[in-house]
N, C-alpha and C. Protein backbone atom coordinates (compact mmCIF):
# COMPACT_ATOMS: atom_id res chain seq x y z
N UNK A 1 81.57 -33.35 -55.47
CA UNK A 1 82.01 -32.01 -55.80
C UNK A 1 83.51 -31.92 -55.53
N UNK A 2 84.06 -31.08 -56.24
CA UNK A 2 85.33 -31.07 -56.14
C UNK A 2 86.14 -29.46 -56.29
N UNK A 3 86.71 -29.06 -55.26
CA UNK A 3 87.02 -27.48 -55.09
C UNK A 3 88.22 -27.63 -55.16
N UNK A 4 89.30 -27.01 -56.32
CA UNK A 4 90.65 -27.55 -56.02
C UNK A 4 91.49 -25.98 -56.21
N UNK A 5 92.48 -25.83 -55.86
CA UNK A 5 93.62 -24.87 -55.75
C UNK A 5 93.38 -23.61 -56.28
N UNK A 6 92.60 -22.96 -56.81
CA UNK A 6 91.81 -21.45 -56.52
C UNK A 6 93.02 -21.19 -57.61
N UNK A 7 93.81 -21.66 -58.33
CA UNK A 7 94.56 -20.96 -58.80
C UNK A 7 93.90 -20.30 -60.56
N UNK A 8 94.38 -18.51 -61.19
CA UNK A 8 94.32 -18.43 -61.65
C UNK A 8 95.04 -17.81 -62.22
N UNK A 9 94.92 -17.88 -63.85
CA UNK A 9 96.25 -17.26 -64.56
C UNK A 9 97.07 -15.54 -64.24
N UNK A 10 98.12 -16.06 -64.59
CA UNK A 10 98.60 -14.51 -63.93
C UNK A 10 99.81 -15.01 -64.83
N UNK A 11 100.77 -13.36 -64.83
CA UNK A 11 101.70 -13.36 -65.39
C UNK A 11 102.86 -14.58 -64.68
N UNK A 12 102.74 -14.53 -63.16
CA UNK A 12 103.44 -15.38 -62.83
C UNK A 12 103.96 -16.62 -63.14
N UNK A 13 103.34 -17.34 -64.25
CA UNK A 13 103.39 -18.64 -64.70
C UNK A 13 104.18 -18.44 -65.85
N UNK A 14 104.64 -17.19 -66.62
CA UNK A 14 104.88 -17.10 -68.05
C UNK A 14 106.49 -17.49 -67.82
N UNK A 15 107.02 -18.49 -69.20
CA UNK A 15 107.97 -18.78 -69.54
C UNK A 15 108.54 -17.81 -70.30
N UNK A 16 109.80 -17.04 -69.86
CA UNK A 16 110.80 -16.25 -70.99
C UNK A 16 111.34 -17.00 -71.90
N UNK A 17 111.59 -16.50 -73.26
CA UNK A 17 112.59 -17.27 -74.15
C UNK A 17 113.55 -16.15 -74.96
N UNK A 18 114.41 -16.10 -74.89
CA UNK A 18 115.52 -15.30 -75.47
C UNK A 18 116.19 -16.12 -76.36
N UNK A 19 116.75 -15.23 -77.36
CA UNK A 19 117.50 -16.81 -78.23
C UNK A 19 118.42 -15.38 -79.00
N UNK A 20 119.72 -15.75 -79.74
CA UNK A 20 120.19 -15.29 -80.49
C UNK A 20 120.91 -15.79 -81.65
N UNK A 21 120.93 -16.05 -83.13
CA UNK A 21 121.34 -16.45 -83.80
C UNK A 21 122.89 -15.82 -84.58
N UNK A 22 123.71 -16.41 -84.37
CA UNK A 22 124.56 -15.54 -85.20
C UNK A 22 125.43 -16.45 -86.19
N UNK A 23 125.45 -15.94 -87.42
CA UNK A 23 125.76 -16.49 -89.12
C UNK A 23 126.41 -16.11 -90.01
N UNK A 24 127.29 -16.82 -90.60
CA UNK A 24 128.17 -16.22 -91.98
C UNK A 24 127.96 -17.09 -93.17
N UNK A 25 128.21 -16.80 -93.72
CA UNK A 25 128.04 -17.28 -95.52
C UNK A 25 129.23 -16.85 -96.25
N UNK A 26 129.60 -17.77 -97.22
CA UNK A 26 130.81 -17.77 -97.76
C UNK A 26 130.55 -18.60 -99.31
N UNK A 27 130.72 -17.44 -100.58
CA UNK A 27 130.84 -18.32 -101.95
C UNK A 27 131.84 -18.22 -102.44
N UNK A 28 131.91 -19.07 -103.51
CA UNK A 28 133.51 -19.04 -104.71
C UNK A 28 132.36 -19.21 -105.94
N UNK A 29 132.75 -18.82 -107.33
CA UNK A 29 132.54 -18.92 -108.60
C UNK A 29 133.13 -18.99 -108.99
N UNK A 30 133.42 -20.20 -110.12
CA UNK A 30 134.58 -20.84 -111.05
C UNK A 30 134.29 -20.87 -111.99
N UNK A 31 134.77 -20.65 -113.17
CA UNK A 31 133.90 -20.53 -114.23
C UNK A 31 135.29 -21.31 -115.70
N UNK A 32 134.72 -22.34 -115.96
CA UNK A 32 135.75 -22.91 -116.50
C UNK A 32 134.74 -23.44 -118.08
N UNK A 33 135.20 -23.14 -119.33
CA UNK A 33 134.71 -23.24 -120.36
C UNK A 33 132.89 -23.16 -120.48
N UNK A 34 132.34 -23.96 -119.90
CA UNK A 34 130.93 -23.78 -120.34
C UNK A 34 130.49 -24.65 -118.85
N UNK A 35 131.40 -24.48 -117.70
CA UNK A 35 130.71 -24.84 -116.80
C UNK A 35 130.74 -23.47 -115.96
N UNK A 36 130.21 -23.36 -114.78
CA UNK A 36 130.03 -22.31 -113.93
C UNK A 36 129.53 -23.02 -112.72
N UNK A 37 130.89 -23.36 -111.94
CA UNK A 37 131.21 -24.03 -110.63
C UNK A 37 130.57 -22.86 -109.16
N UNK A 38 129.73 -22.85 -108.25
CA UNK A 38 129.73 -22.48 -107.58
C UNK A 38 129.72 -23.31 -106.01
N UNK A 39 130.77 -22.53 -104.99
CA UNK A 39 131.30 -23.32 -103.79
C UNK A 39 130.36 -22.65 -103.06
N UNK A 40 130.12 -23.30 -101.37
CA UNK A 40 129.75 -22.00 -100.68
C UNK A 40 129.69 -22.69 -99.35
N UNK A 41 129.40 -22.17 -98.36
CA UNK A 41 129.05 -22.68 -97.20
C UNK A 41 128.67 -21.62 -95.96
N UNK A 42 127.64 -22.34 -95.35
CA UNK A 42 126.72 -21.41 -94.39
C UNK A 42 126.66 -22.08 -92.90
N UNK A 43 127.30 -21.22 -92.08
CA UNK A 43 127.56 -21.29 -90.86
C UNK A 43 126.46 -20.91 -90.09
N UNK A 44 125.70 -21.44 -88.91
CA UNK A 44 124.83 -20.45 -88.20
C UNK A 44 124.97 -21.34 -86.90
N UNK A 45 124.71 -20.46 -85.61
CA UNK A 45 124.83 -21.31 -84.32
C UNK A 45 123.84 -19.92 -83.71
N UNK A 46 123.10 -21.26 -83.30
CA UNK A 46 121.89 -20.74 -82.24
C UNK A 46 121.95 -20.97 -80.80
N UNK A 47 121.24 -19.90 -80.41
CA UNK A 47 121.54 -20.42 -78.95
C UNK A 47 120.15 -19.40 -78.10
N UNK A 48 119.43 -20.44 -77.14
CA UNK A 48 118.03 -19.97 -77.30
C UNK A 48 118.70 -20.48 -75.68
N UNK A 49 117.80 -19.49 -74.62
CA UNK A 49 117.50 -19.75 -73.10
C UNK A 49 116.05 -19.33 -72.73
N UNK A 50 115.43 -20.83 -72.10
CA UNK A 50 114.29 -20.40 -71.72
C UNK A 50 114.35 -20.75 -69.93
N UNK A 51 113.47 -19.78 -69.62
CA UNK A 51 113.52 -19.71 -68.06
C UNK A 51 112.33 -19.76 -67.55
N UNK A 52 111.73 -20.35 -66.81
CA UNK A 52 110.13 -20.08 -65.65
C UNK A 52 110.53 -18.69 -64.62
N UNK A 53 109.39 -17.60 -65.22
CA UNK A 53 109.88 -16.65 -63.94
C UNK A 53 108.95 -17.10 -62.82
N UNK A 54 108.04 -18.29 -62.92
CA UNK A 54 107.38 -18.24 -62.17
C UNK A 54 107.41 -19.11 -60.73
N UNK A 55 106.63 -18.95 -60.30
CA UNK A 55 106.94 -19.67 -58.56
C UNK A 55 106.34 -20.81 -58.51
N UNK A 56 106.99 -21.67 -57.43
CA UNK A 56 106.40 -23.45 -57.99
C UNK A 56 104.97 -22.81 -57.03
N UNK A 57 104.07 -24.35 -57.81
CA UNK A 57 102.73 -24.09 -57.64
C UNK A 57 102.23 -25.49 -57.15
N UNK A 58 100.99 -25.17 -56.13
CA UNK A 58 100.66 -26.45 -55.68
C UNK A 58 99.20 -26.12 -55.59
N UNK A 59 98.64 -27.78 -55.58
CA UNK A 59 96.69 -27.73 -55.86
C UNK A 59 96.25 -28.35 -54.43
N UNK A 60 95.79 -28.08 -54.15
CA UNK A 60 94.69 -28.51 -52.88
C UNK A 60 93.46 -29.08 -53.96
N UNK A 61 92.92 -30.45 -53.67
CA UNK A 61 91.38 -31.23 -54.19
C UNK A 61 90.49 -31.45 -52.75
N UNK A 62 89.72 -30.83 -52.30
CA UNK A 62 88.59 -31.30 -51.49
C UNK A 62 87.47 -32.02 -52.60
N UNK A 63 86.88 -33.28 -51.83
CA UNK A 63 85.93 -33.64 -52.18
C UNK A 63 84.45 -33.17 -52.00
N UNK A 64 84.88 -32.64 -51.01
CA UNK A 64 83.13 -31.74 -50.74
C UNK A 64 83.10 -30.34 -50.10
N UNK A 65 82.28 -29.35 -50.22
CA UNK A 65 82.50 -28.58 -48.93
C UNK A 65 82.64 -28.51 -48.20
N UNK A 66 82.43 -29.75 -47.02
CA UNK A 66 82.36 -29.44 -46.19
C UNK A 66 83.93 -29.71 -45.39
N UNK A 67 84.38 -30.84 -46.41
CA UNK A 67 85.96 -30.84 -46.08
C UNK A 67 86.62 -29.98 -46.59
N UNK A 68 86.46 -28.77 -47.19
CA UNK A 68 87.13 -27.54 -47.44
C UNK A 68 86.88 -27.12 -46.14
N UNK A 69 85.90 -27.02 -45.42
CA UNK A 69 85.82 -25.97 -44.19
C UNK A 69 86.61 -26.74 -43.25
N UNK A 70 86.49 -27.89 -42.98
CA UNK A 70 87.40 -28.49 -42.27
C UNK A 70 88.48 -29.34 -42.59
N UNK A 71 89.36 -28.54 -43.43
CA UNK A 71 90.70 -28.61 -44.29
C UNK A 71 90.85 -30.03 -44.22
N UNK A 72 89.73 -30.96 -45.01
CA UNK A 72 90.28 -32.54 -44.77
C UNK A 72 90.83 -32.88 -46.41
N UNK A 73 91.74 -32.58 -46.77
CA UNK A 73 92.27 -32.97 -47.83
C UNK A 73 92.43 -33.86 -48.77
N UNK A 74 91.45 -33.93 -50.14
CA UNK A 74 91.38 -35.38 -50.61
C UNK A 74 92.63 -35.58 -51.68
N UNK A 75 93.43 -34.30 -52.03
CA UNK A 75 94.57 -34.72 -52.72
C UNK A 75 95.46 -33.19 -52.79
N UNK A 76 96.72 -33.87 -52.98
CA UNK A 76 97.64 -32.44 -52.99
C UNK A 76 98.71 -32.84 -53.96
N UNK A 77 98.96 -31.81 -54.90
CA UNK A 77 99.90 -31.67 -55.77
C UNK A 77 100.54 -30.90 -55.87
N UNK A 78 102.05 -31.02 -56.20
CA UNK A 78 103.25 -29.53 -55.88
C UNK A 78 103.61 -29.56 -57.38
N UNK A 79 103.76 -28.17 -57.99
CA UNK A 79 105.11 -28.22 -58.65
C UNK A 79 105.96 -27.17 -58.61
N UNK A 80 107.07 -27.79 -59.02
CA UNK A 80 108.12 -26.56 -58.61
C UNK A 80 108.66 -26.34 -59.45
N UNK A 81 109.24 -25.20 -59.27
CA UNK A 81 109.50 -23.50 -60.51
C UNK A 81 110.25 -24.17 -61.76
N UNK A 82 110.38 -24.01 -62.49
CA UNK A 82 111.42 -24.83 -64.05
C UNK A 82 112.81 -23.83 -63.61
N UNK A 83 113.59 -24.83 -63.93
CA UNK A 83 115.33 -23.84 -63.72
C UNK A 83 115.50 -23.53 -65.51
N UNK A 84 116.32 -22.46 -65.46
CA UNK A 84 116.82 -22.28 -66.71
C UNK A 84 117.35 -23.46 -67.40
N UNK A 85 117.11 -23.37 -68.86
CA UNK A 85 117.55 -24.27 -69.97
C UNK A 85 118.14 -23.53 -71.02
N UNK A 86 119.52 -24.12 -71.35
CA UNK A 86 119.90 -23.08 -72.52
C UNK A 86 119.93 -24.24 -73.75
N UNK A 87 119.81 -24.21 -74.75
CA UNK A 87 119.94 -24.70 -75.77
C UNK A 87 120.98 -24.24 -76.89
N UNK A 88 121.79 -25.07 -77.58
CA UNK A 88 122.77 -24.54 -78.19
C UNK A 88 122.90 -25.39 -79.60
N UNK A 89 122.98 -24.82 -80.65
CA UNK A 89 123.34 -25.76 -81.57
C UNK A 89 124.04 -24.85 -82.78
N UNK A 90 124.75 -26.13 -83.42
CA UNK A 90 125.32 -25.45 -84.60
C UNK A 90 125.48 -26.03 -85.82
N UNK A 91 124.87 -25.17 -87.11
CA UNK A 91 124.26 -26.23 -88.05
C UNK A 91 125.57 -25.57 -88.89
N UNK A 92 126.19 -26.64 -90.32
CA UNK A 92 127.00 -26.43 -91.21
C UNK A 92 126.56 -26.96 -92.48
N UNK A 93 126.13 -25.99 -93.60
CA UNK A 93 125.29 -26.36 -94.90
C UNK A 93 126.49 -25.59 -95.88
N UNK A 94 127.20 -26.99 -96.36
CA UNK A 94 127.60 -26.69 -97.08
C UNK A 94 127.48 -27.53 -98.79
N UNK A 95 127.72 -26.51 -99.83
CA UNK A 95 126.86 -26.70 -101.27
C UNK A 95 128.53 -26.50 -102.29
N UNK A 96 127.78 -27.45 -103.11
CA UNK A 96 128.53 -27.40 -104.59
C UNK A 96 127.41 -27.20 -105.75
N UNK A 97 127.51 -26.63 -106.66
CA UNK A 97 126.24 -26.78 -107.89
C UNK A 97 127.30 -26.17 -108.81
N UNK A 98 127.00 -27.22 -110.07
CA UNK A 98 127.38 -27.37 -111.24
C UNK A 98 126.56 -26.91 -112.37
N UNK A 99 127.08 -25.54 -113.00
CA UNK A 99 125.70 -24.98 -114.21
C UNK A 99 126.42 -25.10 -115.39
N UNK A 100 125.83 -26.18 -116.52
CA UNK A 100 126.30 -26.28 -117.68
C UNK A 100 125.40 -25.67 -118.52
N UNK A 101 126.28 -25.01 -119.74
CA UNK A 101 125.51 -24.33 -120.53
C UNK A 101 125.76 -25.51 -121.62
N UNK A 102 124.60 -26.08 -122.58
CA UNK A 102 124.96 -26.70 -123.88
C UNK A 102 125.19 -26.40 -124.76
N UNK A 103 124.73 -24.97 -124.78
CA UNK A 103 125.24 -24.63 -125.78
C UNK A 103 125.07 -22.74 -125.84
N UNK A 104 126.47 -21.72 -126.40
CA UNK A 104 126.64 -20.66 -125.75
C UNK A 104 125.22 -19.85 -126.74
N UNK A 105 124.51 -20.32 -127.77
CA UNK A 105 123.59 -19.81 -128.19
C UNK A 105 122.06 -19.93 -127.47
N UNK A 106 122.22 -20.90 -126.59
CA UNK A 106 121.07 -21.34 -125.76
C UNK A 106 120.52 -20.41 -125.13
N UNK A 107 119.46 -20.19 -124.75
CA UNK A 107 119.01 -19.45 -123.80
C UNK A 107 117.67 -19.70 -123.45
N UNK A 108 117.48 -19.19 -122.13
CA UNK A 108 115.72 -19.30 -121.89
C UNK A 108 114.99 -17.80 -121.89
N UNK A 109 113.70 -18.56 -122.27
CA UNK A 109 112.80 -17.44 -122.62
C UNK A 109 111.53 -17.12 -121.44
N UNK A 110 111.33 -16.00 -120.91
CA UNK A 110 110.36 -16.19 -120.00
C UNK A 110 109.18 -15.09 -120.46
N UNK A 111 107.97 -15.35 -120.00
CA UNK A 111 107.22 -14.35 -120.15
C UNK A 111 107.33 -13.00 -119.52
């Protein structure tokens, strides 16, 4: 038999995560005989912090009852609290696309 660390869930264990993204975007349109040049580029940088509000935690394993009553300990495990982590990154997507028309009578038809 095995009776180990009585522990049960509680808010105490919950990880926070906060994050904020902030982004710009930027196009050009060129438009030169029967092409239609478009530039652009998209900025975004993230930045996410996760934290443990919770308190480090440790297990007590007895092998039997009766070494629970007489605290003879068959294993012990600690862990301790997570420190803040911030995460940071910053992505750059930038695009060219080239739209040729073949011809200025062309067109598409949709339902």
């Amino acid at each position: 038999m095995s009776v180990s660390g009585f522990d049960t869930p509680n808010t105490n264990y919950l990880d926070t995560e906060v994050g904020t993204t902030i982004d710009g975007y930027d196009d050009l349109s060129i438009v030169r005989g029967r092409h239609t040049i478009k530039i652009g580029i998209g900025v975004e940088r993230h930045r996410l912090n996760n934290s443990s509000e919770g308190i480090a935690a440790g297990t007590l394993t007895y092998s039997t009852p009766q070494n629970f009553v007489n605290n003879v300990l068959d294993d012990y495990s600690f862990v301790g609290q997570l420190t803040l982590g911030g995460n940071r990154r910053t992505y750059f997507m930038p695009y060219v696309q080239d739209t040729f028309k073949v011809s200025s009578s062309l067109t598409s038809i949709s339902d």
